[in-house]
Protein backbone atom coordinates (compact mmCIF):
# COMPACT_ATOMS: atom_id res chain seq x y z
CA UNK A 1 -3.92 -12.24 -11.75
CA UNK A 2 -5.50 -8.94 -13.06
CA UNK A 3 -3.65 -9.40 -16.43
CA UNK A 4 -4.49 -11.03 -19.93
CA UNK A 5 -1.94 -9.99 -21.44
CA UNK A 6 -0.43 -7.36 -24.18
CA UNK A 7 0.13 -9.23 -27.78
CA UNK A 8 3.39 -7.74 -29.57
CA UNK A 9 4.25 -5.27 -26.11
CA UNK A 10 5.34 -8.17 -23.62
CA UNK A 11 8.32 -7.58 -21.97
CA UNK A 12 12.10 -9.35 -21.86
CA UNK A 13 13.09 -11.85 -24.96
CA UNK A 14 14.68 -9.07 -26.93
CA UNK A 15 11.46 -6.84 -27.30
CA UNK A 16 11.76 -2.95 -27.09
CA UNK A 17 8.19 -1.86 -28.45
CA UNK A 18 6.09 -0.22 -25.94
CA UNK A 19 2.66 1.04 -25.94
CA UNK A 20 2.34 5.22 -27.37
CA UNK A 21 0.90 5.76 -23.84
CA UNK A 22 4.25 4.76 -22.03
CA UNK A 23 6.41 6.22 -24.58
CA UNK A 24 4.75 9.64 -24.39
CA UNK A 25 5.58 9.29 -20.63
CA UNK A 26 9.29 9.15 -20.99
CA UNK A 27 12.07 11.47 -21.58
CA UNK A 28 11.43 12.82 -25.05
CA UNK A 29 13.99 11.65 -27.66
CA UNK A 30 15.50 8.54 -25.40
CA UNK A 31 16.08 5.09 -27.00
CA UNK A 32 14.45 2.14 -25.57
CA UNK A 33 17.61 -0.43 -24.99
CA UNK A 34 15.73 -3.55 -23.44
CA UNK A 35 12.93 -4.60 -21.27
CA UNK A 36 12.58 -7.28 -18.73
CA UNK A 37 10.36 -8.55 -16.20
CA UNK A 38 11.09 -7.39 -12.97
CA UNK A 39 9.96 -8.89 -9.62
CA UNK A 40 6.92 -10.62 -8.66
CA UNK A 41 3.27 -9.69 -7.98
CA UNK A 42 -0.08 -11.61 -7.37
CA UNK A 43 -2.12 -9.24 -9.39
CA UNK A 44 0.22 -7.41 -12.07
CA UNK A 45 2.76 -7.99 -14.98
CA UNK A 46 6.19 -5.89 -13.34
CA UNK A 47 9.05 -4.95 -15.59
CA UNK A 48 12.03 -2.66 -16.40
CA UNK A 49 12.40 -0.19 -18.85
CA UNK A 50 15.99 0.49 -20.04
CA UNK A 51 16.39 3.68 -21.71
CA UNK A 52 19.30 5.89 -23.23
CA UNK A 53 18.77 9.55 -22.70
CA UNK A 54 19.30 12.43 -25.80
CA UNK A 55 22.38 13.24 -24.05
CA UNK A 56 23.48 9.43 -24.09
CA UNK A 57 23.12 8.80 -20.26
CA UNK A 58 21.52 5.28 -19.59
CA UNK A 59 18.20 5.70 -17.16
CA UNK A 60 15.48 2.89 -15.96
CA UNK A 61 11.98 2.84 -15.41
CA UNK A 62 9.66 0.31 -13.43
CA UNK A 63 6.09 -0.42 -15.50
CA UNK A 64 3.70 -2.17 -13.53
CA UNK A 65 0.93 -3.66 -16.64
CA UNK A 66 -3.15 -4.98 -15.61
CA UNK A 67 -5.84 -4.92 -17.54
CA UNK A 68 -10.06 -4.40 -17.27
CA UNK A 69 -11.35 -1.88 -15.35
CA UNK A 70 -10.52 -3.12 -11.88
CA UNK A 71 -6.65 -3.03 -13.43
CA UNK A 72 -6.94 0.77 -13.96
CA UNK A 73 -8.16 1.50 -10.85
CA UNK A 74 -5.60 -0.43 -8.98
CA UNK A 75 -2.89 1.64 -10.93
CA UNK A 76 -4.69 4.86 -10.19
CA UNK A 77 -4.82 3.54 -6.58
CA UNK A 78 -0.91 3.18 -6.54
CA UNK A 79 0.31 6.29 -8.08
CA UNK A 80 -1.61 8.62 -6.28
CA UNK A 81 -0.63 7.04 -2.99
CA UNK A 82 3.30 6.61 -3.82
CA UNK A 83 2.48 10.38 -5.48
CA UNK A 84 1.10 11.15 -1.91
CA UNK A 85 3.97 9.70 0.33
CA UNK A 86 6.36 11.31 -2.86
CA UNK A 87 5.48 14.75 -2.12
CA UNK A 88 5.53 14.25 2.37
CA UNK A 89 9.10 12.11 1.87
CA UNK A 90 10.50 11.90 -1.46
CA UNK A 91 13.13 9.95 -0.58
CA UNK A 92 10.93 7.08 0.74
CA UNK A 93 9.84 5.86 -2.13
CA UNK A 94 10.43 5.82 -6.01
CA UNK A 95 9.09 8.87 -7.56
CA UNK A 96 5.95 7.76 -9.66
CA UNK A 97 5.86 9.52 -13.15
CA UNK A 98 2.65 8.62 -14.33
CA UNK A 99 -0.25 6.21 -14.87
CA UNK A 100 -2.72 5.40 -17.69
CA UNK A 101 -4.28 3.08 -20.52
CA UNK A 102 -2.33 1.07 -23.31
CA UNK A 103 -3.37 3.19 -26.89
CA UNK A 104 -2.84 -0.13 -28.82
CA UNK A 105 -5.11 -2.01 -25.89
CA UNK A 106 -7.79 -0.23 -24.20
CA UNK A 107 -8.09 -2.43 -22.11
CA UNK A 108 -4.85 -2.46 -20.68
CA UNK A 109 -3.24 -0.09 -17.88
CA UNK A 110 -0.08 0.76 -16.43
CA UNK A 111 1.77 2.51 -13.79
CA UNK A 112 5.39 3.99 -14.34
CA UNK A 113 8.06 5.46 -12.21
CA UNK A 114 11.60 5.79 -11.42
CA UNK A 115 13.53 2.80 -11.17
CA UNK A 116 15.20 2.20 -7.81
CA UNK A 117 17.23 -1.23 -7.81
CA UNK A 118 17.14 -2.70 -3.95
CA UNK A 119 17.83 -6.12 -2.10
CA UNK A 120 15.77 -8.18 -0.49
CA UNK A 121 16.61 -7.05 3.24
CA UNK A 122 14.79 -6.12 6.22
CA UNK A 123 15.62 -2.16 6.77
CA UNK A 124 17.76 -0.75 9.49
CA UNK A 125 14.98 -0.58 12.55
CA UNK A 126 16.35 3.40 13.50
CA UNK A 127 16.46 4.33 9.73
CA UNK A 128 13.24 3.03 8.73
CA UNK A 129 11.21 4.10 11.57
CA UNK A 130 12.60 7.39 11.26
CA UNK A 131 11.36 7.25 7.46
CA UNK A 132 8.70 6.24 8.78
CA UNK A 133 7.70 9.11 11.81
CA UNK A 134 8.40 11.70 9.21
CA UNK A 135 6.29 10.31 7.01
CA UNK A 136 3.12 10.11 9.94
CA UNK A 137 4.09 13.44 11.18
CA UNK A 138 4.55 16.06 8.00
CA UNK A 139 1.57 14.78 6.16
CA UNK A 140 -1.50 16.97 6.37
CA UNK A 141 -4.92 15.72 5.43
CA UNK A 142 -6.14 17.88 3.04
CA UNK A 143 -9.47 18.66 4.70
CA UNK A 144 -8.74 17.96 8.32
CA UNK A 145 -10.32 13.90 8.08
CA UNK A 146 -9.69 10.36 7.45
CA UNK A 147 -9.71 9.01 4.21
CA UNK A 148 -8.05 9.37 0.78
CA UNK A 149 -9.45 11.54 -2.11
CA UNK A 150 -10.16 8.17 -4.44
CA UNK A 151 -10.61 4.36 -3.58
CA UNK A 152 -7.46 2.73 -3.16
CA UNK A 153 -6.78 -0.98 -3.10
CA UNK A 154 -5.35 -3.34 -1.49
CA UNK A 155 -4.14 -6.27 -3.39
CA UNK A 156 -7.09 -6.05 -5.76
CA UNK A 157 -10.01 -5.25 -3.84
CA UNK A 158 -10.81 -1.94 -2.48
CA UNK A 159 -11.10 -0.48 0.53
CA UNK A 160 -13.68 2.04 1.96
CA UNK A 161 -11.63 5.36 2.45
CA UNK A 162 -14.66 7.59 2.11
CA UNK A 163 -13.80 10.81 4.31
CA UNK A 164 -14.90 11.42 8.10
CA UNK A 165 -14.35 13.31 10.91
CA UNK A 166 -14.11 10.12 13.40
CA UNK A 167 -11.31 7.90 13.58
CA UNK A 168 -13.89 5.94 15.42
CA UNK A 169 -16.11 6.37 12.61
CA UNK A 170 -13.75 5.64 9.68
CA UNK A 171 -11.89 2.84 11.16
CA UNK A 172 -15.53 0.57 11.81
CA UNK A 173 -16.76 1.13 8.03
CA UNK A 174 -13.42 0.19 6.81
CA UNK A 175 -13.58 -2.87 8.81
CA UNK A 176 -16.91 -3.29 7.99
CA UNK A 177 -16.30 -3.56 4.51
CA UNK A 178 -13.35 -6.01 4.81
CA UNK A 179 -15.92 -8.39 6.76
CA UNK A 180 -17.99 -8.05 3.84
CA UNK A 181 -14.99 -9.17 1.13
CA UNK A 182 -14.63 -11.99 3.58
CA UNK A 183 -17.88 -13.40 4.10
CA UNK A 184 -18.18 -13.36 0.23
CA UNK A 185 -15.30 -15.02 -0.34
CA UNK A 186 -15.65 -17.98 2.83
CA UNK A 187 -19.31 -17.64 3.14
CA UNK A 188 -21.42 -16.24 6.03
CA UNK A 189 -20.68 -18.04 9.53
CA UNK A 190 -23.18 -18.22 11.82
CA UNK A 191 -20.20 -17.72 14.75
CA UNK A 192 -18.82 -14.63 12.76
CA UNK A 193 -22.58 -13.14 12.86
CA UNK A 194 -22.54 -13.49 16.83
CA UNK A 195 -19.59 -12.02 17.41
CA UNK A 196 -20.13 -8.88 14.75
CA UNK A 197 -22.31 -7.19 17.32
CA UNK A 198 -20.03 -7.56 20.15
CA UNK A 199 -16.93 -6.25 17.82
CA UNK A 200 -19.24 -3.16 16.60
CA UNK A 201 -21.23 -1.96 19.93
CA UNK A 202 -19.09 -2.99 22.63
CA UNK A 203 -14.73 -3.67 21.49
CA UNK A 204 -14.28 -0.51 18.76
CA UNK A 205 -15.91 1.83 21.03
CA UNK A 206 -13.74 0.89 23.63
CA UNK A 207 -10.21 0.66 22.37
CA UNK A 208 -10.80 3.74 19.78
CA UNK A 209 -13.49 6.46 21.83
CA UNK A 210 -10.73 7.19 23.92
CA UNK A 211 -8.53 8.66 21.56
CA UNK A 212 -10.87 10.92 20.80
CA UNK A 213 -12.64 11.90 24.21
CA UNK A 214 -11.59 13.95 27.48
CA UNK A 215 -9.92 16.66 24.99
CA UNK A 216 -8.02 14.17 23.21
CA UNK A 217 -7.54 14.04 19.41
CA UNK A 218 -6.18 11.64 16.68
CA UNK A 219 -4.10 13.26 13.85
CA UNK A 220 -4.87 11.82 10.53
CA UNK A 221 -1.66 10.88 9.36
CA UNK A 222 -0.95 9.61 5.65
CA UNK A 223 -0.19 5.47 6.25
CA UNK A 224 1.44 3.21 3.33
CA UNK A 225 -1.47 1.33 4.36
CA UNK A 226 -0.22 -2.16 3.05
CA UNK A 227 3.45 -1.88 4.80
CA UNK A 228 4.19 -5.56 4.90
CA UNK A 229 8.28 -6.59 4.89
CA UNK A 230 7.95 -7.15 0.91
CA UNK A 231 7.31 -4.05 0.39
CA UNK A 232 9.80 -2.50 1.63
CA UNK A 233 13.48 -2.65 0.99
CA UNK A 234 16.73 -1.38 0.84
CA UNK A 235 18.01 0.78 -2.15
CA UNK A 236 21.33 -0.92 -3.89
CA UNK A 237 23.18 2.09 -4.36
CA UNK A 238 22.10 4.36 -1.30
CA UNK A 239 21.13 1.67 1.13
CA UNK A 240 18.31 3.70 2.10
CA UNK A 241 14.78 2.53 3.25
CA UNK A 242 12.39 2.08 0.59
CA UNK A 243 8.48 1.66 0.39
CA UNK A 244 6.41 0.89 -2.46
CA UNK A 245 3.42 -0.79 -3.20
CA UNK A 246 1.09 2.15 -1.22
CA UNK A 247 -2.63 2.43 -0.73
CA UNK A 248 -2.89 5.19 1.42
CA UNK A 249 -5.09 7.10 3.34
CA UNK A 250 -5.37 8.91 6.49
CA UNK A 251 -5.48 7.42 9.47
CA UNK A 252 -4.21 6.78 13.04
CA UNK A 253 -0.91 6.58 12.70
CA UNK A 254 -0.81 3.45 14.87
CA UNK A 255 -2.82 1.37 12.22
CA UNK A 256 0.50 1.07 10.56
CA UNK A 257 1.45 -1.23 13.05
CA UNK A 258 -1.30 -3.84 12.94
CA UNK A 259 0.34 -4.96 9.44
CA UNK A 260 3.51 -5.85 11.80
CA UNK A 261 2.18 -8.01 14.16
CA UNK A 262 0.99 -11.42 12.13
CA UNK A 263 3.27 -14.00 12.88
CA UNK A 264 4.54 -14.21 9.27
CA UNK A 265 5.80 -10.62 9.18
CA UNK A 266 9.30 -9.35 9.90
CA UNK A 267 9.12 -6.01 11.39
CA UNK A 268 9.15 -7.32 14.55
CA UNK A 269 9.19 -5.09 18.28
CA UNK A 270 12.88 -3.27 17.58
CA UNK A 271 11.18 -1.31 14.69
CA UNK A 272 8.20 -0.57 16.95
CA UNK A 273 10.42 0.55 19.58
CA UNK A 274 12.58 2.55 17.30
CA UNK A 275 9.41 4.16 16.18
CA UNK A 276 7.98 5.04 19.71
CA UNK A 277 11.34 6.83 20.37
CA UNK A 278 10.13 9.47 18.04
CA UNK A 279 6.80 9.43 18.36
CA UNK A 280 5.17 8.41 21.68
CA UNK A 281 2.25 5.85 21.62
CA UNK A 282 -1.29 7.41 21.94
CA UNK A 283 -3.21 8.04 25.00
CA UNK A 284 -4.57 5.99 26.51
CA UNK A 285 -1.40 4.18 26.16
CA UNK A 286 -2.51 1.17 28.28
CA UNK A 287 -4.79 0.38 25.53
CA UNK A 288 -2.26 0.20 23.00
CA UNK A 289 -1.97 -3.59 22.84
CA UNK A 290 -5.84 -3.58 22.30
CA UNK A 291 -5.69 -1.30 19.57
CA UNK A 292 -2.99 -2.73 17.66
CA UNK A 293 -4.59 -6.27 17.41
CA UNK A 294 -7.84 -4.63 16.54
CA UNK A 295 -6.23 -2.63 13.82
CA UNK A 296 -4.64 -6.15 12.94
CA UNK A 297 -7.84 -7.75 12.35
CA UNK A 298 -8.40 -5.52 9.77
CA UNK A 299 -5.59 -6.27 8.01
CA UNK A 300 -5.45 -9.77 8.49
CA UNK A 301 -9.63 -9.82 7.29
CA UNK A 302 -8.69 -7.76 4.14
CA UNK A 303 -6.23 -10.55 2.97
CA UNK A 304 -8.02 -13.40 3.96
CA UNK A 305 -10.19 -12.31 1.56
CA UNK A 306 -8.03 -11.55 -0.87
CA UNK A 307 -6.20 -14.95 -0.86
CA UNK A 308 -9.45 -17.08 -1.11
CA UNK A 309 -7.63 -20.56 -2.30
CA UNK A 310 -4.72 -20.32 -0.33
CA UNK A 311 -4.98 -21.70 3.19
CA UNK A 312 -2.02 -21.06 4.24
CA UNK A 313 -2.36 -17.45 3.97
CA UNK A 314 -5.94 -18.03 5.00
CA UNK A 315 -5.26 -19.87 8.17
CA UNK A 316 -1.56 -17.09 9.37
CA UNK A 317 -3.89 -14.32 8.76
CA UNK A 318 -7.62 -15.52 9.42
């Protein structure tokens, strides 16, 4: 976990002190009623914030607490990617208000933003993947390229989202540097260094060239980029889709889709075919298949590495 804690500011057991830094971030003049933890993450200390406005109206916030320096970049990571998907689909995800450092503990960081109450449900397939779509299809790089404008993480190691003009190009550093988070976690493998040529010379080229040859072109589309069945949801009082959890970038829209197909996850081929109803598969689509489980390795490297004394995890994703 990427938190040691916050003496006199914990949440839950009748505490209502918070950090100057999150107070200044809330509705000037509100009372804080309680706090709680809320939810569970590897990495983070989660909680509520319940609040009653100037005008008397209760309100709740979700805080998300880590600490050191790779804390505050993992909360920078996550508010300017739900900020990004915020501003393409606001009703996607919860509105992010803010992020920064504890006044009382400098080294101590937070992210804050609307509190949406949801259950623990897989999504409607049609509803989501229409979220979805809109999301992939109305977001604009800024500069025409893949990437993201800072280094986002996943979990709590970063990923290489440094901008380029090749989807080709972008997608082999950022496996690149997930093979690198994995060989120091396992240790190099004489098998692994066999293969790495193959993977890089001859299997990228040829499932991702295409997309971008014969006067075809890949749109780099804003992805959650970690959009895994927890987290998502469905909102308690709308029962609308909901994302959270984001470390975006720009990519081929497809990458999505390589989170979906470990054996562990639960959007399984009704949301993919829900989503293909409103946006058609790339060309060449008879290399679909290939790209998907090549976008797949990615993800499943990335949290092999991240998970590097559990073997269960290990073994369903590496």
């Amino acid at each position: 976990m990427n938190y040691d804690g916050a003496d006199g500011l914990e949440f839950g057991n009748g505490n209502t002190r918070l950090d100057p830094s999150v107070l200044a971030e809330l509705p000037l003049g509100c009372k804080i009623l309680s706090t709680a933890a809320h939810g569970v993450s590897f990495w983070a200390r989660p909680a509520r914030i319940n609040v009653e406005l100037a005008d008397g109206t209760p309100r709740s916030y979700f805080i998300k607490v880590l600490s050191r320096e790779t804390g505050r970049e993992m909360v920078r990571s996550e508010f300017e990617s739900m900020r990004a998907i915020y501003n393409v689909a606001p009703d996607f995800v919860p509105r992010p208000i803010a992020w920064g450092t504890y006044q009382s503990i400098p080294e101590t960081h937070f992210f804050l933003s609307e509190f949406r109450d949801f259950v623990d449900e897989m999504p409607d397939p049609e509803d989501f993947a229409r979220r979805l779509a809109r999301l992939h299809q109305h977001s604009k790089s800024p500069n025409g390229k893949f990437g993201f404008h800072i280094t986002t993480f996943a979990g709590n190691l970063p990923q290489t989202v440094e901008w380029e003009s090749s989807w080709e190009t972008f997608f082999a550093k950022s496996l690149r540097h997930a093979l690198e988070l994995e060989i120091k976690a396992k240790g190099p493998d004489p098998d692994l260094d066999a293969l790495l040529p193959i993977l890089f010379d001859r299997v990228i080229p040829r499932l991702l060239r295409p997309l971008e040859t014969d006067g075809r072109s890949v749109k780099p589309s804003l992805v959650h980029g970690d959009l895994w069945y927890a987290n998502s949801g469905l909102d308690l009082e709308t029962g609308d889709s909901i994302v959270f959890d984001a470390c975006c970038f720009y990519a081929h829209n497809e990458y999505e889709f390589g989170q979906w197909r470990p054996a562990c996850n639960r959007f399984d081929e009704s949301y993919l075919t829900a989503y293909h109803k409103l946006v058609p598969k790339s060309d060449p689509v008879e290399d679909y298949d290939g790209r998907l489980d090549l976008y797949k390795l990615r993800f499943n490297t990335h949290v092999s590495a991240l998970f590097v004394d559990n073997m269960v995890l290990r073994e369903q994703y590496g």
